[in-house]
C-alpha atoms as a PDB file:
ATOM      1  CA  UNK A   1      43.703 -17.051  21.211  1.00  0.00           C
ATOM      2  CA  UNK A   2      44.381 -12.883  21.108  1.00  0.00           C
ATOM      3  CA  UNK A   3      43.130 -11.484  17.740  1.00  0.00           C
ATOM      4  CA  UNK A   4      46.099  -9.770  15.681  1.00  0.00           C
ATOM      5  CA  UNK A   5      44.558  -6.550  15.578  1.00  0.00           C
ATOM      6  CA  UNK A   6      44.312  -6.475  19.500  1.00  0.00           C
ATOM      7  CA  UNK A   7      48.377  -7.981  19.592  1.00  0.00           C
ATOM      8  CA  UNK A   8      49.450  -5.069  17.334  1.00  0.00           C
ATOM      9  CA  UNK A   9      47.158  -2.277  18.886  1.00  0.00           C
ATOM     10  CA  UNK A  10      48.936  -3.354  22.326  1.00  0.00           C
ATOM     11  CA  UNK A  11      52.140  -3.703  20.814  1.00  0.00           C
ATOM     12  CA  UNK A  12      52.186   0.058  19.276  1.00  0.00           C
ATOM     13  CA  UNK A  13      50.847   1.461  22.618  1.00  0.00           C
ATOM     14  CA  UNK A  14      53.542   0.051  24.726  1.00  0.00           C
ATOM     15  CA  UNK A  15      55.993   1.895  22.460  1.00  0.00           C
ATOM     16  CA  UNK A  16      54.255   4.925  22.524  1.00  0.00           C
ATOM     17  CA  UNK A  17      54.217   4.970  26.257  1.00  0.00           C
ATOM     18  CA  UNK A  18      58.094   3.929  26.093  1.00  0.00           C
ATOM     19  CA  UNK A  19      58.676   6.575  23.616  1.00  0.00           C
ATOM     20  CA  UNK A  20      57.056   9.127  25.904  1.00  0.00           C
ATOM     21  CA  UNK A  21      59.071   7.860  28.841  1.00  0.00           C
ATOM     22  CA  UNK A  22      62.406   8.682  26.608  1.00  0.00           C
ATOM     23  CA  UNK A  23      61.179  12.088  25.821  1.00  0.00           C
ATOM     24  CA  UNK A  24      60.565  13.050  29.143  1.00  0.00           C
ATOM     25  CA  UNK A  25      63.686  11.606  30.752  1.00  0.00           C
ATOM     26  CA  UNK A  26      65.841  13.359  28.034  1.00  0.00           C
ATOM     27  CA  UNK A  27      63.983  16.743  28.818  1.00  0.00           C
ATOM     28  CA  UNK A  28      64.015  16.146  32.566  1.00  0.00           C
ATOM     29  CA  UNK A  29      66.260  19.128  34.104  1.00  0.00           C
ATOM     30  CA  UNK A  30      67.841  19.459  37.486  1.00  0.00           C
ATOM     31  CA  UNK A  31      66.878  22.089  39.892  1.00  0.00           C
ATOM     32  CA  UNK A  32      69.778  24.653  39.738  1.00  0.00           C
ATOM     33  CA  UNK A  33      72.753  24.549  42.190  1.00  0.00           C
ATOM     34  CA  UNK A  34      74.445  26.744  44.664  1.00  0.00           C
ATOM     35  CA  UNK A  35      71.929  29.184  44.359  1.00  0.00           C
ATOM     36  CA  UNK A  36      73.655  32.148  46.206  1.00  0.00           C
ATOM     37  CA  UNK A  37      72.804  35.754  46.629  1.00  0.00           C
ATOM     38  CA  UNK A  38      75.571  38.409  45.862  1.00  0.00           C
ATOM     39  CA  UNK A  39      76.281  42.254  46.302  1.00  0.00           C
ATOM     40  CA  UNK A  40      73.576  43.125  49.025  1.00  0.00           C
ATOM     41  CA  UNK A  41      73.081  46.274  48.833  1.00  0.00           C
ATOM     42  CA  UNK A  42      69.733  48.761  50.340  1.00  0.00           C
ATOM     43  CA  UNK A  43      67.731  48.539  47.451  1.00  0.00           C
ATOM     44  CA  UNK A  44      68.991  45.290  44.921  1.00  0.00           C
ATOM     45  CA  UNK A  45      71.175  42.090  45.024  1.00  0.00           C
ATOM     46  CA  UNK A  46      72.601  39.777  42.591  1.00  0.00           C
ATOM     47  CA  UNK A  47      71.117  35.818  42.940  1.00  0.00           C
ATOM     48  CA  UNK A  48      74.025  33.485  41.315  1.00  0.00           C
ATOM     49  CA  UNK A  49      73.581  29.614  40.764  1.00  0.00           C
ATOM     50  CA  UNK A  50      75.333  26.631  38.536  1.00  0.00           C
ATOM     51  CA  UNK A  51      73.417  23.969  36.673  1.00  0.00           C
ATOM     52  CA  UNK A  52      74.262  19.944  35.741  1.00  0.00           C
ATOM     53  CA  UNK A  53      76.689  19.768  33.139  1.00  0.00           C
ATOM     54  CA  UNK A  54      74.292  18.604  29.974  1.00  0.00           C
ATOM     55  CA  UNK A  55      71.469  20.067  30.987  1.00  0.00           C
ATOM     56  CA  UNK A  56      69.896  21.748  27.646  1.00  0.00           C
ATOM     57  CA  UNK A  57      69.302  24.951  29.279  1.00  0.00           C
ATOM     58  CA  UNK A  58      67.757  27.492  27.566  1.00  0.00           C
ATOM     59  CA  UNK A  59      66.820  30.169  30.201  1.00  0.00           C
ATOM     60  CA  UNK A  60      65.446  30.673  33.859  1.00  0.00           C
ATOM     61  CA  UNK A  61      62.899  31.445  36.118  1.00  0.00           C
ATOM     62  CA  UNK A  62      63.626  33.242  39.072  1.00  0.00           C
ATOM     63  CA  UNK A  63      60.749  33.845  42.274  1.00  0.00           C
ATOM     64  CA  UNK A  64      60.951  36.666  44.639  1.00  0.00           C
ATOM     65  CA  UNK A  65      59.278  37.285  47.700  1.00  0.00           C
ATOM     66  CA  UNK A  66      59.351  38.978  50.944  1.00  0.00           C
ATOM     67  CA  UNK A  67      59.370  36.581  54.151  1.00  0.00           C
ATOM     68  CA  UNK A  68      55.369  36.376  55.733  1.00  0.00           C
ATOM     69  CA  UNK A  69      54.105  38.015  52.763  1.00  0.00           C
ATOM     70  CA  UNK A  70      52.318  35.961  49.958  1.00  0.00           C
ATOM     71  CA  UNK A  71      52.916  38.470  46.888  1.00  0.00           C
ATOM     72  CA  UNK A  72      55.585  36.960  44.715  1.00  0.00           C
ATOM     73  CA  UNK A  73      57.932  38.465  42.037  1.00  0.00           C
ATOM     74  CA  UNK A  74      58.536  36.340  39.226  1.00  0.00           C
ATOM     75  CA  UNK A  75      61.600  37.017  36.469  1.00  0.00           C
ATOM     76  CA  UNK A  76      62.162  35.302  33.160  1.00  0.00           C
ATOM     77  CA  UNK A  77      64.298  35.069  30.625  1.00  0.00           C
ATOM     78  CA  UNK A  78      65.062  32.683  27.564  1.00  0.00           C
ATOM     79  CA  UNK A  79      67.613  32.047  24.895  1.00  0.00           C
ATOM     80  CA  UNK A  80      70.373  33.028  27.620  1.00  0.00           C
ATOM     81  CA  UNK A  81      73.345  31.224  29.054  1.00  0.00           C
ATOM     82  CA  UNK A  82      73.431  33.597  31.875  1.00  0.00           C
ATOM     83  CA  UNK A  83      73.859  32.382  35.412  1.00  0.00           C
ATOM     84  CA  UNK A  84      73.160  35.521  37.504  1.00  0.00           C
ATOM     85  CA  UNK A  85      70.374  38.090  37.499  1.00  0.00           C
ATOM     86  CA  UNK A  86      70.157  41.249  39.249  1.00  0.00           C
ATOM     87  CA  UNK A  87      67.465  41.849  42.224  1.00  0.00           C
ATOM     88  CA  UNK A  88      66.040  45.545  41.850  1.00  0.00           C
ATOM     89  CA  UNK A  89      63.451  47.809  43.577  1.00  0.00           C
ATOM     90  CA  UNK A  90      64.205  45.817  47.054  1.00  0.00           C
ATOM     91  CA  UNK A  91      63.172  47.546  50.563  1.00  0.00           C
ATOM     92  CA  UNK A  92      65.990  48.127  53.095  1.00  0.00           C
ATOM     93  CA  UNK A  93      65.943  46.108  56.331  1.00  0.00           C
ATOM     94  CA  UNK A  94      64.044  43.211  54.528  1.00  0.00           C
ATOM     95  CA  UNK A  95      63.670  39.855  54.109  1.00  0.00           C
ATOM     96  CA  UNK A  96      63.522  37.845  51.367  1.00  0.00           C
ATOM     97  CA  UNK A  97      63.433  34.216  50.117  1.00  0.00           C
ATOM     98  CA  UNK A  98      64.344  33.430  46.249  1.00  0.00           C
ATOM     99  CA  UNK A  99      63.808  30.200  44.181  1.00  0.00           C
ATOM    100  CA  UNK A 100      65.556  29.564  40.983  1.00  0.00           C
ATOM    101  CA  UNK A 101      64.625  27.100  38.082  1.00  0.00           C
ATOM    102  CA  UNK A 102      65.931  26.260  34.934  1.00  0.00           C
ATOM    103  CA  UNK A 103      64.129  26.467  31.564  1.00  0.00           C
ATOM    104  CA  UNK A 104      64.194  24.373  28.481  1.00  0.00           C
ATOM    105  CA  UNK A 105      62.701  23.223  25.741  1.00  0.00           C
ATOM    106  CA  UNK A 106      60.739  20.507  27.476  1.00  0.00           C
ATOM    107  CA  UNK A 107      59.825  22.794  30.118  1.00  0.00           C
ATOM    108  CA  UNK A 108      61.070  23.949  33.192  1.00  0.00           C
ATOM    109  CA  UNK A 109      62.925  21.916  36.024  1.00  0.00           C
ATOM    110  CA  UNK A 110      61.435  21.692  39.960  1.00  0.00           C
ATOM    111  CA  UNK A 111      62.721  24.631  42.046  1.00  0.00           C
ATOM    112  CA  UNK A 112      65.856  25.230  43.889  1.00  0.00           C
ATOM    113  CA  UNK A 113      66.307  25.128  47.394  1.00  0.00           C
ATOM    114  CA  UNK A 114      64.944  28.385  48.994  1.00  0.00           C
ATOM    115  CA  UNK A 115      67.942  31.071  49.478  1.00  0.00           C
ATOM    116  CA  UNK A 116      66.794  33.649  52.549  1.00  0.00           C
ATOM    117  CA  UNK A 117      68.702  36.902  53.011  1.00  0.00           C
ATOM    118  CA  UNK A 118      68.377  40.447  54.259  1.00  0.00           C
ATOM    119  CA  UNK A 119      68.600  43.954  52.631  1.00  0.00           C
ATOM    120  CA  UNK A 120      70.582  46.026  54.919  1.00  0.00           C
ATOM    121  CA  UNK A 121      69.342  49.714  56.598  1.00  0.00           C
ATOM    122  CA  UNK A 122      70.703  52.711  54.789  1.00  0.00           C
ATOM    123  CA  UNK A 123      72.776  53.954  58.238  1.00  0.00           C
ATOM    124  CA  UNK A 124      73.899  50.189  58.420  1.00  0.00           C
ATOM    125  CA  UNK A 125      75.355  50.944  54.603  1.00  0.00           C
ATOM    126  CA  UNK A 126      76.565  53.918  55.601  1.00  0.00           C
ATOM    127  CA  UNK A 127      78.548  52.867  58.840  1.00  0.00           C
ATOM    128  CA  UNK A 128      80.146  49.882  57.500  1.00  0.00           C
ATOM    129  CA  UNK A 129      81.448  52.121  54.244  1.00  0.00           C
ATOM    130  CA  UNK A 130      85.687  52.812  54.446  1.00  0.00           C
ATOM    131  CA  UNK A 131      86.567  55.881  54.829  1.00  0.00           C
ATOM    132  CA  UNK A 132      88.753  54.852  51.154  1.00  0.00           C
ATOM    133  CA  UNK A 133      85.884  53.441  49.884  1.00  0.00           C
ATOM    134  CA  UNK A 134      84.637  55.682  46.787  1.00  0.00           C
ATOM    135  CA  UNK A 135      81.357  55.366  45.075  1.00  0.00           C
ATOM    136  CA  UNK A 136      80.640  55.934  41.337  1.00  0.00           C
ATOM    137  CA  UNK A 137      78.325  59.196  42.201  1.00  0.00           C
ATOM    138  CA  UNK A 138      81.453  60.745  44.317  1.00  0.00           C
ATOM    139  CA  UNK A 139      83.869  59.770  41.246  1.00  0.00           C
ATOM    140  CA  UNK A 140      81.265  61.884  39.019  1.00  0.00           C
ATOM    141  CA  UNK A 141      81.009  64.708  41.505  1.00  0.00           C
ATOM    142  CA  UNK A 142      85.236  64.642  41.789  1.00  0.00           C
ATOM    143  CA  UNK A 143      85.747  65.150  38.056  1.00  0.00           C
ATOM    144  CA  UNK A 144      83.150  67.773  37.609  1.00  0.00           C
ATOM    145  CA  UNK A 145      84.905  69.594  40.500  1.00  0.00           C
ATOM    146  CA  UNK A 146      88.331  68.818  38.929  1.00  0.00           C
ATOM    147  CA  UNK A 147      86.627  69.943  34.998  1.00  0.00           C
ATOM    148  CA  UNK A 148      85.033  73.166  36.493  1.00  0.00           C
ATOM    149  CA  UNK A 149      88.896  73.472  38.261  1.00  0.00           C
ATOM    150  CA  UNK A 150      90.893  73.201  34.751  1.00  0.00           C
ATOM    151  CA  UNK A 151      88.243  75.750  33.162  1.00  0.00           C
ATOM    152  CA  UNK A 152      89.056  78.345  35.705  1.00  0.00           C
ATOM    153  CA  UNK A 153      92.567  77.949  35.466  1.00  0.00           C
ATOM    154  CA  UNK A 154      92.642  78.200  31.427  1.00  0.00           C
ATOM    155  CA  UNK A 155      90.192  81.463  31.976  1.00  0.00           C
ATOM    156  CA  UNK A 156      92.351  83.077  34.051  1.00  0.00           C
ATOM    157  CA  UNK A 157      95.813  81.581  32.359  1.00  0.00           C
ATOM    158  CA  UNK A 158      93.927  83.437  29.141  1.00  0.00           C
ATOM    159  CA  UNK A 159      93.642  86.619  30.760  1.00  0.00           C
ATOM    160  CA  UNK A 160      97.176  86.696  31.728  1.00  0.00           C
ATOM    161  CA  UNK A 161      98.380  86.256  28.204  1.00  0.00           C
ATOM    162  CA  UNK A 162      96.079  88.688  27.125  1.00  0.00           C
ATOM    163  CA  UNK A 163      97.672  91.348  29.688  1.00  0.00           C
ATOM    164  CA  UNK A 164     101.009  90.258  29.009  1.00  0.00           C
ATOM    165  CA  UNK A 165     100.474  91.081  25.149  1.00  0.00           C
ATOM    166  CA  UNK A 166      99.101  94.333  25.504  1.00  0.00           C
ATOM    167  CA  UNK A 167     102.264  95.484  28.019  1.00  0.00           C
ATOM    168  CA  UNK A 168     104.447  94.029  25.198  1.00  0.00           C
ATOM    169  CA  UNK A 169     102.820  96.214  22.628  1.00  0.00           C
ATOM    170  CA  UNK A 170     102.513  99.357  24.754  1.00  0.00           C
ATOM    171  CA  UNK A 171     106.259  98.786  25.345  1.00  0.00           C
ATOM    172  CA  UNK A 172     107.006  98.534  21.674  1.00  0.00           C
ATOM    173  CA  UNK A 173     105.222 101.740  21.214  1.00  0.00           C
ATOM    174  CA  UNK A 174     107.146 103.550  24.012  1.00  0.00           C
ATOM    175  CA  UNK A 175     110.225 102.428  22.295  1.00  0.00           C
ATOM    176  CA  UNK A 176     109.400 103.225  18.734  1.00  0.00           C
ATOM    177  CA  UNK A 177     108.540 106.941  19.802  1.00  0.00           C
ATOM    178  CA  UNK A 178     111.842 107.088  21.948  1.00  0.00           C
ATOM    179  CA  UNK A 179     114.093 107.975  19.005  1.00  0.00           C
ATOM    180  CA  UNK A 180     111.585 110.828  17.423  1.00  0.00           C
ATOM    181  CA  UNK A 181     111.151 112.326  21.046  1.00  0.00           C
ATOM    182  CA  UNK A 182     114.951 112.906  21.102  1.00  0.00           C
ATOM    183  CA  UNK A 183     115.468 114.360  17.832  1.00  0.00           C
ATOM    184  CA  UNK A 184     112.337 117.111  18.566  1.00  0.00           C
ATOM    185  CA  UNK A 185     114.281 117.727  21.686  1.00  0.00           C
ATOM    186  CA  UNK A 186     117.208 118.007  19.985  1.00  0.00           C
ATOM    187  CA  UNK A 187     115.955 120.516  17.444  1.00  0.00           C
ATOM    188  CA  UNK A 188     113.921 122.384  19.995  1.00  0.00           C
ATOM    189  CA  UNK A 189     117.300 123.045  21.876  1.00  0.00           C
ATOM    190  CA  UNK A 190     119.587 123.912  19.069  1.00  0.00           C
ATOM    191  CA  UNK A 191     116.686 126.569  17.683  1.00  0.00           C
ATOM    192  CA  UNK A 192     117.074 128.084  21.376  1.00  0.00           C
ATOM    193  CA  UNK A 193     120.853 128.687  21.045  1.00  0.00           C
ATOM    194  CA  UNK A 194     122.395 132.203  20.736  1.00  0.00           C
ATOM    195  CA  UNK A 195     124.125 132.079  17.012  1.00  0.00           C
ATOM    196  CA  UNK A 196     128.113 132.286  16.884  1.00  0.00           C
ATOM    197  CA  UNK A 197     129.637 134.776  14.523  1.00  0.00           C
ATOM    198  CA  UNK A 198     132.070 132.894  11.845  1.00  0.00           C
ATOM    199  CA  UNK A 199     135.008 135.095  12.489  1.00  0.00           C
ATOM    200  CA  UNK A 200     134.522 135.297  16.079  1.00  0.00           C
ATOM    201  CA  UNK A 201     135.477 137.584  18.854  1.00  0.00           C
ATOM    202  CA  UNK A 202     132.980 140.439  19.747  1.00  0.00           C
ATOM    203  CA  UNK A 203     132.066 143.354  17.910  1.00  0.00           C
ATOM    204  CA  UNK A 204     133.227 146.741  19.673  1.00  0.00           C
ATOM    205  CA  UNK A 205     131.434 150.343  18.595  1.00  0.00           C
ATOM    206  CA  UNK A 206     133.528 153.258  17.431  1.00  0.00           C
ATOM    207  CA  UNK A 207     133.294 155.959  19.854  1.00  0.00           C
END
């Protein structure tokens, strides 16, 4: 016959270990899904994935490394409902593989299924660009051109109104002194006039 304190020492260690078994399957998280890398560019890429509906999701984990090479670059981030990160600092014309995993609470869930893409050559980048395709840099470079454009044509716009003024007032000048020009001319004329005689007719000598 078992002893009760063996009974009840089994007894609370089966629930313990059924208690654990709860914990663990409600912190149990999915590997992410549709893990897929976006906006390839030379030097950095965006990795995008999707996780179970549920899942209590916190933050992720995010591996990075170059095809035949063991170095690895690992990214982190928690108290986030983000579902993208950004890939920076990447070489042109390389490989890589990336693994994504989701974080919570519990811990963190097993890996996603190994993504492998390609950084593309500079030239390559260059070549497949549209001739209407504009970049941010060239957009900066236009309206500095266009700025430095409006400056010159507000200098110079300036300088013609400052021209046109001074004619104006020269003119005014010209046209105030008109009227005082005349009347010395006038004067000067009417000095240099031989003087009539009031009873007129000219005088003759007695012989």
């Amino acid at each position: 016959m078992a002893k009760p304190g063996l009974s009840a020492a089994v007894l609370l260690l089966l629930l313990g270990c059924l208690s654990v078994s709860s914990v663990n399957a409600d912190t149990l998280l999915s590997a992410p899904l549709n893990v897929t890398i976006r906006e390839i560019e030379v030097n950095s890429a965006v990795v995008t994935w999707e996780i179970l509906e549920g899942d209590p999701v916190i933050g992720f984990a995010i591996t990075q490394q170059k095809k035949d090479v063991r170095m690895l670059r690992f990214i982190q981030e928690v108290n986030t409902t983000t579902r993208s990160c950004a890939l920076w600092d990447l070489d042109e014309d390389t490989e890589y593989i990336v693994h994504v995993q989701s974080i919570s609470m519990g811990g963190s869930s097993p890996p996603s299924e190994p993504v492998l893409f390609r950084t593309p050559k500079e030239s390559e980048k260059m070549a497949s660009k549209s001739p209407d395709e504009v970049t941010m840099e060239e957009v900066g470079q236009a309206a500095q051109l266009r700025a430095g454009e409006l400056i010159i044509i507000v200098v110079v716009l300036i300088m013609w109104a400052g021209v046109i003024a001074l004619f104006c007032r020269q003119y005014d000048i010209i046209k105030d002194n008109e009227p005082n020009n005349n009347k010395d001319k006038a004067k000067n004329s009417s000095e240099c006039s031989t003087p009539e005689h009031p009873q007129g007719g000219l005088l003759r000598s007695n012989v």
